[in-house]
C-alpha atoms as a PDB file:
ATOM      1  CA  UNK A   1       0.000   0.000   0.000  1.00  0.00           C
ATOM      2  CA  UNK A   2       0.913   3.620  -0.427  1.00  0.00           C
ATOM      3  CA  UNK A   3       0.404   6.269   1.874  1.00  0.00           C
ATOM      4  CA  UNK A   4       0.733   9.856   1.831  1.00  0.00           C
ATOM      5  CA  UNK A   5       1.640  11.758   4.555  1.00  0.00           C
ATOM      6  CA  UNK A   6       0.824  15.768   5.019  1.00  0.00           C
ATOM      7  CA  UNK A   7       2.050  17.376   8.002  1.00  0.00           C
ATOM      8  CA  UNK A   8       4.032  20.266   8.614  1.00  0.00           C
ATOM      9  CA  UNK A   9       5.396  19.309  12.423  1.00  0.00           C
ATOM     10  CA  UNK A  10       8.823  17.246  11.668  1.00  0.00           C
ATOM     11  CA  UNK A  11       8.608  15.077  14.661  1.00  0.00           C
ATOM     12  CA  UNK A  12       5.076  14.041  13.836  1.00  0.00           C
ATOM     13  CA  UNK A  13       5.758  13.699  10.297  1.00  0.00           C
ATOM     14  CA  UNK A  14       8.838  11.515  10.961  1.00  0.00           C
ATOM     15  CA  UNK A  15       7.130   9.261  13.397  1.00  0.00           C
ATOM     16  CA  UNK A  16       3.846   8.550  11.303  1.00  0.00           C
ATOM     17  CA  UNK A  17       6.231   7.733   7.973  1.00  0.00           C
ATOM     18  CA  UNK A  18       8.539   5.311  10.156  1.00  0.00           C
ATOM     19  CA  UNK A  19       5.828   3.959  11.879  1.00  0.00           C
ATOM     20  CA  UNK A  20       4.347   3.032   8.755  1.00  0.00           C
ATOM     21  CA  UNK A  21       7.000   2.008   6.994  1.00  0.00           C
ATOM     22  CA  UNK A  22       8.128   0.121   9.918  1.00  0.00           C
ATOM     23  CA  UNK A  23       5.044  -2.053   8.787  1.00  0.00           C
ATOM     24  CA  UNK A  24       5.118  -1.752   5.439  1.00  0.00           C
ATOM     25  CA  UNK A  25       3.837   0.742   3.691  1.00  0.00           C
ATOM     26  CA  UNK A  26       5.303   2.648   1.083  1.00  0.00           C
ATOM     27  CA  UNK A  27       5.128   6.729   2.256  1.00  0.00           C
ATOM     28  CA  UNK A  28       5.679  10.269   0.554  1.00  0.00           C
ATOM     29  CA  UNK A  29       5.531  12.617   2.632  1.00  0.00           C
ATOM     30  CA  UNK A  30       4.605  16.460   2.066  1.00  0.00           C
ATOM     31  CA  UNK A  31       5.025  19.345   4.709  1.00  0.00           C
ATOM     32  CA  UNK A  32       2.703  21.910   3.551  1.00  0.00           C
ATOM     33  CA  UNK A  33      -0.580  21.778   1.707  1.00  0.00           C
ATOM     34  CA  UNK A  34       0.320  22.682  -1.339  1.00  0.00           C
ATOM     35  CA  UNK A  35       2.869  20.421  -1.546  1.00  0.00           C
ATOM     36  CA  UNK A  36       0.630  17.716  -0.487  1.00  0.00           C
ATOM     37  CA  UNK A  37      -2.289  17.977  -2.910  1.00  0.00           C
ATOM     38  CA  UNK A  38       0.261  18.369  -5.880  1.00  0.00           C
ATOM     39  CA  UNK A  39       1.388  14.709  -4.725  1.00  0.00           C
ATOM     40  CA  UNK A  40      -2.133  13.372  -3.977  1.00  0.00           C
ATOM     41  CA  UNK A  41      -3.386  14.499  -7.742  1.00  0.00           C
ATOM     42  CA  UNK A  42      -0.089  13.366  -9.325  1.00  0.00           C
ATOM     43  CA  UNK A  43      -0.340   9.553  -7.190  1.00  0.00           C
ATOM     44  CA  UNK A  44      -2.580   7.201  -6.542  1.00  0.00           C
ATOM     45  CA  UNK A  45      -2.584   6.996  -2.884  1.00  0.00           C
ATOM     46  CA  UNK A  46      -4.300   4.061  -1.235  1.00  0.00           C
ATOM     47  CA  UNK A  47      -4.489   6.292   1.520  1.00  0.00           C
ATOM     48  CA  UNK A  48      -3.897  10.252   3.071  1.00  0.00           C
ATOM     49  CA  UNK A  49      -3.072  11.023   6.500  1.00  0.00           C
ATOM     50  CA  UNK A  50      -3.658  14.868   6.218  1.00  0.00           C
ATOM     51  CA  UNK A  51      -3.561  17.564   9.054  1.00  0.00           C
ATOM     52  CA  UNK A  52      -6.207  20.143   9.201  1.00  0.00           C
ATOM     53  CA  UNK A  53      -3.795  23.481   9.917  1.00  0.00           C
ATOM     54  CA  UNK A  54      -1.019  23.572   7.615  1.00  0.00           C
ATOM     55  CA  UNK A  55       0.999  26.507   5.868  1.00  0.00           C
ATOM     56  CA  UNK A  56       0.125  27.265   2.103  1.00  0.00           C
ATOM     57  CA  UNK A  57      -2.893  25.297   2.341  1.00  0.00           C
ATOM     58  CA  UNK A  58      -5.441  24.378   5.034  1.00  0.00           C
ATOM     59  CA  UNK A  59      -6.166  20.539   5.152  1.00  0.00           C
ATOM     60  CA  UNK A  60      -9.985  21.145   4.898  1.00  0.00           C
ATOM     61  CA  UNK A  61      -9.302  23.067   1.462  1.00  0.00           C
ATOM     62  CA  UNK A  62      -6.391  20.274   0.110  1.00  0.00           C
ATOM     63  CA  UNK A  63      -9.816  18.270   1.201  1.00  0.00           C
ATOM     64  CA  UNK A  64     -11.907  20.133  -1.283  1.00  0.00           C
ATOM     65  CA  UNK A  65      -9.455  20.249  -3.912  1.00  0.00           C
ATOM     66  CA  UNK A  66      -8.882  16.792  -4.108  1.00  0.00           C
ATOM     67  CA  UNK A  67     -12.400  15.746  -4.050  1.00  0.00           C
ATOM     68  CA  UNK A  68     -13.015  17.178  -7.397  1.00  0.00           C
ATOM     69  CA  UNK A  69      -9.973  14.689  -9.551  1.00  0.00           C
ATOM     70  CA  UNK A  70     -10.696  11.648  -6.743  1.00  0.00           C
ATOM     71  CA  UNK A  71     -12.163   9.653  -3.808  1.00  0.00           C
ATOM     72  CA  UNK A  72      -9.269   8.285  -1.506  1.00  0.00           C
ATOM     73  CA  UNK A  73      -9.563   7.705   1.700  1.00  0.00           C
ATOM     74  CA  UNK A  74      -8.588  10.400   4.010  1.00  0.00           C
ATOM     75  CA  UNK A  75      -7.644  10.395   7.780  1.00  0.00           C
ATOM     76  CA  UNK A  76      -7.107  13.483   8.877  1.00  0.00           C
ATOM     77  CA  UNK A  77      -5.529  14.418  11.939  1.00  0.00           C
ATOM     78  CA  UNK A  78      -6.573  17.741  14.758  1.00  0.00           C
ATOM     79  CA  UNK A  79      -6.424  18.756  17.630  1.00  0.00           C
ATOM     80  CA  UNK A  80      -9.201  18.041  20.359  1.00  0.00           C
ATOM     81  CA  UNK A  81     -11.124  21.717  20.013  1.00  0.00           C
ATOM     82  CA  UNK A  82     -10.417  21.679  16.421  1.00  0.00           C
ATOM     83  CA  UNK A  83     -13.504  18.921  16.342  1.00  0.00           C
ATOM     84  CA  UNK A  84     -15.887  20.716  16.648  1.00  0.00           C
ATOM     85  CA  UNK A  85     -15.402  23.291  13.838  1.00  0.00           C
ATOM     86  CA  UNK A  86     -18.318  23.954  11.316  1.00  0.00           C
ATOM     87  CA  UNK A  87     -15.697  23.274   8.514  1.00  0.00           C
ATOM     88  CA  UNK A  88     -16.253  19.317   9.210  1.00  0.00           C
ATOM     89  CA  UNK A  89     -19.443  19.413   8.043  1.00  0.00           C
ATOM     90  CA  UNK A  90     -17.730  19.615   5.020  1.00  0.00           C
ATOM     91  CA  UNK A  91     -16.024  16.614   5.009  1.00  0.00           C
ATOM     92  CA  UNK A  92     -18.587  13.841   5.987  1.00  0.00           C
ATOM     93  CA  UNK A  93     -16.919  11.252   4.293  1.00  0.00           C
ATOM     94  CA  UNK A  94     -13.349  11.445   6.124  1.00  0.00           C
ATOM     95  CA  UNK A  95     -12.127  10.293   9.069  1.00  0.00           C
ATOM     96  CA  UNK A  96     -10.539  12.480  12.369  1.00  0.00           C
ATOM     97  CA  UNK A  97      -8.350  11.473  14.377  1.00  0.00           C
ATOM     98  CA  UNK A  98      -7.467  14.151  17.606  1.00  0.00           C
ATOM     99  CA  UNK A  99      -3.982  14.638  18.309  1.00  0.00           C
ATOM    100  CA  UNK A 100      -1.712  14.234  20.097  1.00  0.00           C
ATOM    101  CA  UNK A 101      -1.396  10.407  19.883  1.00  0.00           C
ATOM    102  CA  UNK A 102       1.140   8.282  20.925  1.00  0.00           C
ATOM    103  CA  UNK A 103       2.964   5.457  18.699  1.00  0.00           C
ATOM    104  CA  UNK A 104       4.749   2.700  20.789  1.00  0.00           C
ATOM    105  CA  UNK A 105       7.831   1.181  19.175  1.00  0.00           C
END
């Protein structure tokens, strides 16, 4: 399977991509939004991990963007009080997932 990965925090990015390379996946990675939907039009992802706040580009508009060329599945990743934003109504058919998170080696 490959993943992309679009986060602009370098520890977070770094641990997600090891941790799923670590078992198996194939990752890009992107660190800003602009970046990141470039790659997810160019690819075909099996998956996106996207965060909601990032420079260039907010999450909820790479979102958007993509839905218009295609339909992979998106996790995207927030913080707790970010939840509960009227922008998620806009993106019924994604996943959340709050940060922060911890990843056990």
């Amino acid at each position: 399977m490959r993943v992309l990965i679009i986060e602009d925090e370098p520890q977070l990015l770094n641990t997600l991509a090891e941790a799923l390379r670590e078992e198996g996946y194939a990752v890009d990675e992107a660190a800003d939004g602009e970046d990141g939907l470039a790659k997810a039009k160019m690819w075909d992802y099996d998956a996106i991990v996207l965060d909601v706040m990032l420079p260039k580009i907010s999450g909820f508009v790479v979102l958007e963007r993509l839905r218009l060329h295609k339909k992979t599945p998106v996790l995207m990743l927030t913080m707790p009080h970010l939840k509960s934003a009227a922008s998620w109504k806009a993106v019924p058919h994604s996943h959340c997932a709050s940060l922060p998170f911890c990843h056990e080696s």
